[in-house]
Protein backbone atom coordinates (compact mmCIF):
# COMPACT_ATOMS: atom_id res chain seq x y z
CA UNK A 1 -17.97 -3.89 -9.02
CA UNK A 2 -18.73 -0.85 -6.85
CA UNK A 3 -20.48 -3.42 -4.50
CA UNK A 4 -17.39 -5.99 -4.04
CA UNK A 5 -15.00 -2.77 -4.18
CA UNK A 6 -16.81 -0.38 -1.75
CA UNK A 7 -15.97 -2.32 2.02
CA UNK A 8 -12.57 -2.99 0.34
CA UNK A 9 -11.86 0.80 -0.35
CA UNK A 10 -12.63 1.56 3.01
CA UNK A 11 -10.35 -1.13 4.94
CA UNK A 12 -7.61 0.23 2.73
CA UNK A 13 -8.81 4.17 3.50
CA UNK A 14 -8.84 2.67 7.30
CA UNK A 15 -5.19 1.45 6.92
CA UNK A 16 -3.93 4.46 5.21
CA UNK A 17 -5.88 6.55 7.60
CA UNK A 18 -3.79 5.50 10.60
CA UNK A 19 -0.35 7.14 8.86
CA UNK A 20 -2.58 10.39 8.09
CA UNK A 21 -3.79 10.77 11.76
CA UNK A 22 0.30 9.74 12.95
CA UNK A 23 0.97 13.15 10.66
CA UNK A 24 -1.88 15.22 12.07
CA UNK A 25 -1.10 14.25 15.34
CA UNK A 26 2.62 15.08 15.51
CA UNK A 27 1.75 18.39 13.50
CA UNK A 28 1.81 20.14 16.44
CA UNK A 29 5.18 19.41 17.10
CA UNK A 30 6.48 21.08 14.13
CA UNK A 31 7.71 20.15 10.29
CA UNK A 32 10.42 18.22 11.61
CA UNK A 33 8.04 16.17 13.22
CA UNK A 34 5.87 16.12 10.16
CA UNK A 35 8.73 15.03 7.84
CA UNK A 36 9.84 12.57 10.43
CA UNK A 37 6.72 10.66 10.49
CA UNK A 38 5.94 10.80 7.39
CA UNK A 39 8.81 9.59 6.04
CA UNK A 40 9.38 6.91 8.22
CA UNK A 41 5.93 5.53 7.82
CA UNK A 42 7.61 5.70 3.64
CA UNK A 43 10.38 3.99 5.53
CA UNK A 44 8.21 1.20 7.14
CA UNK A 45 6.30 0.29 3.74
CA UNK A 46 9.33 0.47 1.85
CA UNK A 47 10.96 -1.88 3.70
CA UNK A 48 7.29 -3.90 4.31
CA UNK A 49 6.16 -3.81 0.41
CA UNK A 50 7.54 -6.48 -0.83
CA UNK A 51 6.37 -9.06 1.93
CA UNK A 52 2.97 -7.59 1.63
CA UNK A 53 3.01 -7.85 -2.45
CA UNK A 54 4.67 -11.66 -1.95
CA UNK A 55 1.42 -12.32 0.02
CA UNK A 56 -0.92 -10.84 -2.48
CA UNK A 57 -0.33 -14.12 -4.26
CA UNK A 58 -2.91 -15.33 -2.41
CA UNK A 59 -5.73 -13.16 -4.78
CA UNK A 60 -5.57 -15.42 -7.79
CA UNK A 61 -4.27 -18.27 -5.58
CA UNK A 62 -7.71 -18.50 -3.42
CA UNK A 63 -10.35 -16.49 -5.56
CA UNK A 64 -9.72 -18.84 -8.15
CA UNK A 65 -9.89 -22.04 -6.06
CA UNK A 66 -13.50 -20.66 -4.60
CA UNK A 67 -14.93 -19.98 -8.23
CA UNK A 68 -13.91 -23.39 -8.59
CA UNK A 69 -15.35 -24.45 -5.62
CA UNK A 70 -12.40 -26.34 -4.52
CA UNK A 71 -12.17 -26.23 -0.52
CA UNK A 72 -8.96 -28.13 -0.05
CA UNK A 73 -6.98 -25.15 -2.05
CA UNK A 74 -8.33 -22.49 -0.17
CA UNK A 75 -7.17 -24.26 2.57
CA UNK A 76 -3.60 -25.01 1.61
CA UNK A 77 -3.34 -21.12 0.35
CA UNK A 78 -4.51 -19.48 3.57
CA UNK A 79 -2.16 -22.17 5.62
CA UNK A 80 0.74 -21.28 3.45
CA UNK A 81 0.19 -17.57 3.35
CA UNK A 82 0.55 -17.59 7.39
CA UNK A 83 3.51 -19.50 6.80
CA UNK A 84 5.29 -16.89 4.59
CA UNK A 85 4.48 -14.35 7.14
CA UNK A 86 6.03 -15.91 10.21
CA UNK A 87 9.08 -15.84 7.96
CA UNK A 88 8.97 -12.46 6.09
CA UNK A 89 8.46 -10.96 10.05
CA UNK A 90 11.85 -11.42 10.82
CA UNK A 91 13.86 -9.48 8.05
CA UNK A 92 11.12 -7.16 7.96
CA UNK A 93 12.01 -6.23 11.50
CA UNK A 94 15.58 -6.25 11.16
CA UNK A 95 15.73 -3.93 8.07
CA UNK A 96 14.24 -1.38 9.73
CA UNK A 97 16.40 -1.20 12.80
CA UNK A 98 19.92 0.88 11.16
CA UNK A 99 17.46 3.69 10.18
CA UNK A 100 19.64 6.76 11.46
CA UNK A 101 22.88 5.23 9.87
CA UNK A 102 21.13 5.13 6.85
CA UNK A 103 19.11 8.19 6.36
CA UNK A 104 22.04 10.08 7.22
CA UNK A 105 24.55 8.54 4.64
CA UNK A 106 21.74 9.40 2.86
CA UNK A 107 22.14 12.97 3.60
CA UNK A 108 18.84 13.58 5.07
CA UNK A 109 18.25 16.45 7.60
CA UNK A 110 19.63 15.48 11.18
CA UNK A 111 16.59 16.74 12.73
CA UNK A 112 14.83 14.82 10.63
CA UNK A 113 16.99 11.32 10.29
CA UNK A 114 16.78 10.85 14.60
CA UNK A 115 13.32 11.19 14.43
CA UNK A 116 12.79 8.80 11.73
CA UNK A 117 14.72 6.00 12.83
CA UNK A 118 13.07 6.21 16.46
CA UNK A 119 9.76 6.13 14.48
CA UNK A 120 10.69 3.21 12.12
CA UNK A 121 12.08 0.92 15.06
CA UNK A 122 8.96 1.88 17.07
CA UNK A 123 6.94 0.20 14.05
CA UNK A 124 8.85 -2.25 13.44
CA UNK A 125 6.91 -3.96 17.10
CA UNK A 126 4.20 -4.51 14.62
CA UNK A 127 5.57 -6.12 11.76
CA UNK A 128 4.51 -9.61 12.18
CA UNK A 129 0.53 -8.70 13.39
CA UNK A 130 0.73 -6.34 10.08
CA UNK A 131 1.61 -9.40 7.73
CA UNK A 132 -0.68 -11.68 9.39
CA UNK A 133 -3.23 -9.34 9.33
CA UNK A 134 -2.64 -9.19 5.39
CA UNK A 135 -3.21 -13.17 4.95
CA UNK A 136 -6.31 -12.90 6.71
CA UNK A 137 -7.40 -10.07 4.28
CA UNK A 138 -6.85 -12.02 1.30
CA UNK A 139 -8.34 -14.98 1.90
CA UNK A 140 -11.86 -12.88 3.26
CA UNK A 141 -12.43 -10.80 0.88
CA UNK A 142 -11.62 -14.01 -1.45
CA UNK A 143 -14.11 -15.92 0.56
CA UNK A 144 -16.79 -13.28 0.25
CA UNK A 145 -17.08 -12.04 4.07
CA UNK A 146 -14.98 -8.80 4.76
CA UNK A 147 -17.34 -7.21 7.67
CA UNK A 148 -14.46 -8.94 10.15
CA UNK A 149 -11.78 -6.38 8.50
CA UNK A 150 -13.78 -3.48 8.65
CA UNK A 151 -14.44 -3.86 12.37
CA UNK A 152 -10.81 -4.75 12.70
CA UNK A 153 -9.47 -1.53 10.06
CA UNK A 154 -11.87 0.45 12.38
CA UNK A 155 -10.94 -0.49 16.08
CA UNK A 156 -7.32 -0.55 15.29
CA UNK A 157 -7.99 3.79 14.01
CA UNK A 158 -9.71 4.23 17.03
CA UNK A 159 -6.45 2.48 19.15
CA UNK A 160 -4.01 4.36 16.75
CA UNK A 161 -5.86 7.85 17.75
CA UNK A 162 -6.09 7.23 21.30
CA UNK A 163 -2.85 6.04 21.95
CA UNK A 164 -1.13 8.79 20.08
CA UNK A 165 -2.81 11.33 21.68
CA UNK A 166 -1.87 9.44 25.53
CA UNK A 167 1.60 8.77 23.99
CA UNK A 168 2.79 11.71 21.73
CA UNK A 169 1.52 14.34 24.27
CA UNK A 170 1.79 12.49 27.33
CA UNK A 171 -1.88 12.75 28.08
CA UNK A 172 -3.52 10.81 31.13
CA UNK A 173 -0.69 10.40 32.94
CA UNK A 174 1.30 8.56 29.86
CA UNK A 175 4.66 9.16 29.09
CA UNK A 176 4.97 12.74 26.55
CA UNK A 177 7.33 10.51 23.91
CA UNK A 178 6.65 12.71 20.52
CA UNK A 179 7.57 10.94 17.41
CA UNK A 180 8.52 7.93 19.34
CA UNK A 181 4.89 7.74 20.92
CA UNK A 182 3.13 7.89 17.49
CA UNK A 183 5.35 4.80 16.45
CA UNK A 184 4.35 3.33 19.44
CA UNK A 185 0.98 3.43 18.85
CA UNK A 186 0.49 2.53 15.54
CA UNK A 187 2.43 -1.03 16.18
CA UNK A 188 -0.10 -1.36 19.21
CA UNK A 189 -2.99 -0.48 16.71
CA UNK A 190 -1.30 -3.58 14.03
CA UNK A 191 -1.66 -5.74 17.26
CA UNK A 192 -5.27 -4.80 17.76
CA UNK A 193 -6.35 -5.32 13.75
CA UNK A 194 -5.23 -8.72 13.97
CA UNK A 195 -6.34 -9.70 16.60
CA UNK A 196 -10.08 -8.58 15.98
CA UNK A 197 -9.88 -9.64 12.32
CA UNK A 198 -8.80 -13.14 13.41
CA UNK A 199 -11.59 -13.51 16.14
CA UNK A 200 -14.30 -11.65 14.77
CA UNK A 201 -13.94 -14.25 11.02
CA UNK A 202 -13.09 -17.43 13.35
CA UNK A 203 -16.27 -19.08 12.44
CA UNK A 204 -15.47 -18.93 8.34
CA UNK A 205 -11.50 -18.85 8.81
CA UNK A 206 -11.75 -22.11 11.03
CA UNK A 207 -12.22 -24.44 8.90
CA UNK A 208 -9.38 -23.37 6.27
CA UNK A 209 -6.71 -22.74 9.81
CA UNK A 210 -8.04 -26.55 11.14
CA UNK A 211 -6.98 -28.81 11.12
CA UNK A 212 -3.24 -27.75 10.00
CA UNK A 213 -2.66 -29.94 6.40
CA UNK A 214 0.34 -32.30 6.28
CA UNK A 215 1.11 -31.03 2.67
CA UNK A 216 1.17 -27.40 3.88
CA UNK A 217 4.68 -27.03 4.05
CA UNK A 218 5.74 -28.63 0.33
CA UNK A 219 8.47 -27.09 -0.82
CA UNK A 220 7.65 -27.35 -4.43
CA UNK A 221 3.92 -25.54 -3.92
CA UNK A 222 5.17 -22.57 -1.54
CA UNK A 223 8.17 -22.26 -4.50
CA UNK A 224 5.25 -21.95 -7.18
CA UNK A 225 3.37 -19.39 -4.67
CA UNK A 226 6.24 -17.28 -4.11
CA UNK A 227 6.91 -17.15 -8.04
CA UNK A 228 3.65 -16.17 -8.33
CA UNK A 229 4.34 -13.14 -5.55
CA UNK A 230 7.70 -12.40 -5.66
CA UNK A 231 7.18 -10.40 -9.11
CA UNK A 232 4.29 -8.60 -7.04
CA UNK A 233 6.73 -7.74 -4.09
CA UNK A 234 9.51 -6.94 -6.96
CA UNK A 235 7.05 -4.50 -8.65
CA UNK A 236 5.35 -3.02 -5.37
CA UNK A 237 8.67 -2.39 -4.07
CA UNK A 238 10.27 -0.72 -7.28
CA UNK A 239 7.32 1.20 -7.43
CA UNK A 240 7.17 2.42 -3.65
CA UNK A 241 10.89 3.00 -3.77
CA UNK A 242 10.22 5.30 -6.58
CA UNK A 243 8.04 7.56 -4.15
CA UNK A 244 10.59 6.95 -1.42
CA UNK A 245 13.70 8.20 -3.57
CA UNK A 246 11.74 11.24 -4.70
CA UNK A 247 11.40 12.14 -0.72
CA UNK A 248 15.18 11.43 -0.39
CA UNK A 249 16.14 14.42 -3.20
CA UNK A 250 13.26 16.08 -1.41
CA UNK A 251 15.53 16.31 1.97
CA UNK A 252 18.32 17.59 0.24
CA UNK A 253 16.33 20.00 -0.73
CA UNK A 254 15.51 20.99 2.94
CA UNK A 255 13.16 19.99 5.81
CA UNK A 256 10.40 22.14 4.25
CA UNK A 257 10.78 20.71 0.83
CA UNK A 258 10.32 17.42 2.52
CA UNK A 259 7.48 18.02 5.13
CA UNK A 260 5.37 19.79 1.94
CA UNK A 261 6.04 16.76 -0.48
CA UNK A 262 4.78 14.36 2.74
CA UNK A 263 1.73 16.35 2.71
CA UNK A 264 0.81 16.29 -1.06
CA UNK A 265 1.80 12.70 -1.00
CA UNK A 266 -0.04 12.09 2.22
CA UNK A 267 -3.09 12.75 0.91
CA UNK A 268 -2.34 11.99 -2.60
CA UNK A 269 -1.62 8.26 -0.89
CA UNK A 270 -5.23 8.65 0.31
CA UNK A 271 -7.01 8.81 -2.13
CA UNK A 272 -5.05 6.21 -3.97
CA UNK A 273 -6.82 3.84 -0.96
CA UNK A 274 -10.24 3.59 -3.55
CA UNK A 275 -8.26 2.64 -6.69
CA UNK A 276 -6.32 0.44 -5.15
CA UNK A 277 -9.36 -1.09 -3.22
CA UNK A 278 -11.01 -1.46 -6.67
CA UNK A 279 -7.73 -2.95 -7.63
CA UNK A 280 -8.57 -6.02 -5.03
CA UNK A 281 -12.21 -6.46 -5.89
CA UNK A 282 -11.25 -7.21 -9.43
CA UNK A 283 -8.64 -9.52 -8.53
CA UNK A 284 -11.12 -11.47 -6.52
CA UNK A 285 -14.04 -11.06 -9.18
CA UNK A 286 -11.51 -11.59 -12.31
CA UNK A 287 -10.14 -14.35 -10.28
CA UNK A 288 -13.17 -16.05 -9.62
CA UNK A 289 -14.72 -15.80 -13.18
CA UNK A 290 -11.92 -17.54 -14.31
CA UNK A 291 -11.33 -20.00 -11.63
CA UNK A 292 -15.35 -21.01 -12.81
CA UNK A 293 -14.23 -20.94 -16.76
CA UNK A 294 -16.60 -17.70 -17.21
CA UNK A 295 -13.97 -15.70 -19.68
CA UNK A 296 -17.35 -13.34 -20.51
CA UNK A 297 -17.83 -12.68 -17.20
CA UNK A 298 -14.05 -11.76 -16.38
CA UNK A 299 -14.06 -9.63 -19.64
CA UNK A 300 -17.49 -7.37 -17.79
CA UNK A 301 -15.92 -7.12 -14.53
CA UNK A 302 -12.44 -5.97 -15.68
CA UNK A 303 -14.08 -2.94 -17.63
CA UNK A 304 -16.02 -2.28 -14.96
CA UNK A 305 -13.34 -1.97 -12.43
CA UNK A 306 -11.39 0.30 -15.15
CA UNK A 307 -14.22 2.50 -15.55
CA UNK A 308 -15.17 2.52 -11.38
CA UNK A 309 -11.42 3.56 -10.69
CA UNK A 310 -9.83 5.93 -13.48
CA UNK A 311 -13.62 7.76 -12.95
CA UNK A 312 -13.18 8.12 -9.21
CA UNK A 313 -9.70 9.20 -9.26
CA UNK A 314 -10.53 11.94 -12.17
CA UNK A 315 -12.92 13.45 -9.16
CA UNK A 316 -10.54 13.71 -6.65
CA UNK A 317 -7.91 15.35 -9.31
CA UNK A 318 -10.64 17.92 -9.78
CA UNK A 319 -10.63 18.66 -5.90
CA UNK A 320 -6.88 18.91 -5.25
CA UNK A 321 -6.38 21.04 -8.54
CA UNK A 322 -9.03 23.73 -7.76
CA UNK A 323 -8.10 23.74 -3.81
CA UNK A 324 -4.62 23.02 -2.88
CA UNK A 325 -4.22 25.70 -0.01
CA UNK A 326 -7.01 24.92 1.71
CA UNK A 327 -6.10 21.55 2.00
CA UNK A 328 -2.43 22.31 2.80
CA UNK A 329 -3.95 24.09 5.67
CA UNK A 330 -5.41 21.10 7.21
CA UNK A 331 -1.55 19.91 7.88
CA UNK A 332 0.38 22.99 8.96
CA UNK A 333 0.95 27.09 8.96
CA UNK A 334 4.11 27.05 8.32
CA UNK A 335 4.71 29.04 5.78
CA UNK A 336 7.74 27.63 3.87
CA UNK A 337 6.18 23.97 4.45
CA UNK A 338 2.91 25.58 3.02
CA UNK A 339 4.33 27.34 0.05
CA UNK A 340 5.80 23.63 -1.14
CA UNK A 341 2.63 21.65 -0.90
CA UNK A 342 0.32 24.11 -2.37
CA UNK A 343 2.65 24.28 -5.41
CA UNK A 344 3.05 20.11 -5.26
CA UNK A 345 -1.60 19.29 -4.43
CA UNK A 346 -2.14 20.19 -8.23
CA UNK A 347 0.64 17.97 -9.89
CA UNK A 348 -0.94 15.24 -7.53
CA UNK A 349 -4.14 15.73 -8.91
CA UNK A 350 -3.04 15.68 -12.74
CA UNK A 351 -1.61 12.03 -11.29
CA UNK A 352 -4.67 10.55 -9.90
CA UNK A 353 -6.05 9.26 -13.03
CA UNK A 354 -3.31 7.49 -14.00
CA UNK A 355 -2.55 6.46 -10.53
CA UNK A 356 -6.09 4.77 -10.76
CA UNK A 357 -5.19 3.37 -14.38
CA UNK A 358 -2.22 1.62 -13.33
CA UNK A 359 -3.33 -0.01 -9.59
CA UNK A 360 -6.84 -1.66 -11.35
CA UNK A 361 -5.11 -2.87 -14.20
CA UNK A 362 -2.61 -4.40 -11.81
CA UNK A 363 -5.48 -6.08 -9.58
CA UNK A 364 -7.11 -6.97 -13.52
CA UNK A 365 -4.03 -8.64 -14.11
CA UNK A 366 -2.92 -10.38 -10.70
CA UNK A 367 -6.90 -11.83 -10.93
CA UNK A 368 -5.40 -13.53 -14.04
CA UNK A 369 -2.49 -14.73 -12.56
CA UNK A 370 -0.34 -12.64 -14.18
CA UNK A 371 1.89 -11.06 -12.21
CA UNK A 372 5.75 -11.18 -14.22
CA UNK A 373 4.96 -9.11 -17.48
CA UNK A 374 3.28 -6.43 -14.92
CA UNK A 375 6.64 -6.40 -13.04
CA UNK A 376 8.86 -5.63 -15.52
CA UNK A 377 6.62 -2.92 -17.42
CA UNK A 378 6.60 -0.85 -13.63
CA UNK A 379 10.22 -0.92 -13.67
CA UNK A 380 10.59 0.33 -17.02
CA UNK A 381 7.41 2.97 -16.11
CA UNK A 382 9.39 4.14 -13.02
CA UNK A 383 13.11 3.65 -13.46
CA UNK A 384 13.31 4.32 -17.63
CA UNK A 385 10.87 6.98 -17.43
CA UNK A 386 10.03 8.91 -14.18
CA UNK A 387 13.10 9.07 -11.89
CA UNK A 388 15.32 9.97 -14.47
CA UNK A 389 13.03 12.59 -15.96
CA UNK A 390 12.13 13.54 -12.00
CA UNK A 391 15.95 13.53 -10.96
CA UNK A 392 16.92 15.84 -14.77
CA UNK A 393 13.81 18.79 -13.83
CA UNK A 394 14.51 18.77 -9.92
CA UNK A 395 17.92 19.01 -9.81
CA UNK A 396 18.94 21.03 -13.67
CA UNK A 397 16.21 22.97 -13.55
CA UNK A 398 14.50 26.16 -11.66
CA UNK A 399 11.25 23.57 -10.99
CA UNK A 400 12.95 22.21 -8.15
CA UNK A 401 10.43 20.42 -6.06
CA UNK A 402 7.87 20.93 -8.67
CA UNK A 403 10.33 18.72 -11.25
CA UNK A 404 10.62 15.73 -8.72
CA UNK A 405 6.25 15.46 -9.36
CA UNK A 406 6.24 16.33 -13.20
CA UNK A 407 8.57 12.66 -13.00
CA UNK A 408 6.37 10.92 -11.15
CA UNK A 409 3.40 11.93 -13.30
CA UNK A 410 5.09 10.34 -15.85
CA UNK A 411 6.20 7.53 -14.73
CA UNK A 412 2.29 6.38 -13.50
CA UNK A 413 1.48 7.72 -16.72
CA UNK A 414 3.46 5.02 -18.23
CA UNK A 415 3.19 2.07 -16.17
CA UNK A 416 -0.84 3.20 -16.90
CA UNK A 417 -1.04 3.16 -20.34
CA UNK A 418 1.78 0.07 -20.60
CA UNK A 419 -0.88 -1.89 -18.54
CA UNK A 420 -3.50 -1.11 -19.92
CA UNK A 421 -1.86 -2.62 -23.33
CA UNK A 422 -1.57 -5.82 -21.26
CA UNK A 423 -4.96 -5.76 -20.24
CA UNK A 424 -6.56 -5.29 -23.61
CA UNK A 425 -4.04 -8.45 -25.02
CA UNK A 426 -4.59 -10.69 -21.75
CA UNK A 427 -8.30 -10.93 -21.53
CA UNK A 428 -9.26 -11.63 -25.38
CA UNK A 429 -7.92 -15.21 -25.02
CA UNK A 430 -8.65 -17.86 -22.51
CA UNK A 431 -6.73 -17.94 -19.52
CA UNK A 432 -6.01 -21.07 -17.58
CA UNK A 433 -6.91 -21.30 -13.81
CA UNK A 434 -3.65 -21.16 -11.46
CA UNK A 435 -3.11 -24.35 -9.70
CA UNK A 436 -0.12 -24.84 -7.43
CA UNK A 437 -0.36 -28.05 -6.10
CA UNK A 438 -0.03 -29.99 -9.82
């Protein structure tokens, strides 16, 4: 597990990395310009979640058509998958151009709601690259070969870097465009990764891109993959929307309230990139098991991923509990920004392991095909237990920004423990192999 898991954590640590080093880069520039950033990269994925989790069909879609060696599926799926892209690009793009209307209805700081919406439309140039760079992901690290991600996760940081530093400073001549630069850049840097990943895997994606199939574009199959997705968007987006509320109540709260809760959930988001990369691997591995008939096998590799992600994430807890200011300090010196994340690093920590829980047992599950039952037990994780609970200590009582986390911690703690149940009841029968061309 650690093997298929390892490359996969670190395109996801790549992809996260490329919102961290947008933060770092506009530090400089002040906690507005932290808080802007940061919460319009929450903006972007909010907005971008569900697409992405629609395409994520694609896991037990493909990894079960290559355990089953069947060619002509694997074909169909990545064809389709690029389909669904070309068409999610467009709202995608559109949702994120009212952004200053919106943050300030909803009563975000007016410092910070410019910034954000210049940010957010910036990004928005790399919408369709980002969900076609997302199809390509799934069916590799399906197929086996993910090297051609890596080198494409790693280019596009190197892009991402360089360009903000030309565009947010107005090094080398370049325009000195702040916030707006950083956007810039990282929609330059979703160019780049797709590009690369597309040209670097030509010789295995090829054969599954051409010739284009005639039965492609079947209504009736792209219905049964989007049924398959659409409860992964539905829960992805609940979920992220969860996080993205809790930064809302955080600007009400005041700029500083909301630059230190992007910091704690900057890096808490981080670290979250190896769970949630161990999340994939056992998709594909659980997926392929199956896909071959080996229930024995998918039973071994589903532990294995539990065990590989709660026990990384209960490391990383250790390190932001016993050194929260000395991470904060990595981000800023402000001192009111400061005082807020120190007191927020340890509540992320005491999250991490149930973060880890939930996001493997999610990838356990989506191997399986199982993707509606998940759905519905994030919602009532997130929406019956940790925003209201969140919402009750921030706002009733002296906790403040501190209450906002305590919710969150227990709404991951649910949606952990909820799918875990699933988990345990799922694999001890035998599970059919999802075919959506019969």
């Amino acid at each position: 597990m650690a093997q298929v898991a390892a490359p996969i954590v670190l395109i996801n640590v790549g992809i996260q990395a490329m919102g961290v080093v947008d933060t770092l880069m506009v530090g400089r520039l002040g906690g507005a310009a932290i808080a802007s950033v940061a919460l319009g990269n929450f903006y972007f994925f909010n907005v971008a979640i569900f697409g992405v989790g629609l395409l994520y069909a694609l896991d037990p879609v493909i990894a079960q058509a290559v355990g089953a060696g069947d060619q002509a599926a694997v074909a169909r799926g990545l064809q389709r998958g690029l389909t669904l892209a070309l068409l999610l690009a467009v709202p995608l793009m559109l949702a994120l151009m009212p952004g200053e209307w919106l943050l300030r209805l909803l009563q975000q700081p007016p410092e910070v709601a410019a910034e954000t919406a210049v940010y957010a439309r910036r990004r928005a140039l790399g919408a369709l690259p980002f969900l076609c760079f997302n199809v390509f992901r799934q069916a590799l690290q399906a197929l086996g070969p993910v090297r051609p991600v890596l080198l494409a996760v790693l280019v596009a940081n190197l892009v991402n870097a360089l360009a903000n530093w030309l565009l947010v400073f107005g090094h080398g001549g370049a325009p000195a465009m702040g916030v707006a630069g950083s956007g810039v850049a990282t929609a330059l840097a979703m160019w780049v990764m797709a590009a690369v990943v597309l040209v670097s895997a030509w010789p295995v994606l090829r054969v599954h891109i051409r010739p284009w199939r005639a039965d492609t574009l079947r209504l009736r199959p792209i219905g049964r993959v989007v049924r398959i997705g659409a409860p992964i968007g539905v829960q992805w987006f609940f979920e992220s929307f969860a996080f993205g509320l809790t930064a809302l109540f955080m600007g009400w709260m005041g700029t500083a309230s909301l630059a230190g809760h992007e910091i704690a959930l900057n890096m808490a988001a981080l670290t979250f990139m190896v769970p949630l990369g161990i999340s994939g691997a056992a998709a594909v591995v659980v997926g392929r098991s199956i896909g071959r008939g080996d229930m024995e096998a998918a039973q071994r590799e589903a532990i294995a991923a539990v065990v590989c992600g709660v026990g990384f994430m209960t490391l990383s807890a250790a390190v932001f509990i016993l050194a929260p200011g000395w991470l904060a300090a990595r981000y800023t010196t402000e001192a009111a920004t400061l005082a807020v994340a120190v007191a927020l690093i340890p509540l992320a920590g005491w999250f991490q392991v149930f973060d880890g829980l939930q996001a493997v047992t999610s990838g356990i599950l989506r191997g399986t095909g199982d993707t509606r039952v998940p759905a519905v037990l994030h919602l009532v994780a997130f929406w019956g237990v940790g925003i209201p609970l969140g919402s009750y200590l921030g706002f009733r009582t002296p906790l403040r920004e501190r209450g906002l986390w305590i919710g969150l911690v227990a709404g991951l703690a649910a949606a952990g423990l909820l799918q875990g149940g699933r988990v345990l009841r799922r694999m001890t029968g035998p599970i059919r192999r999802v075919m959506v061309d019969h």
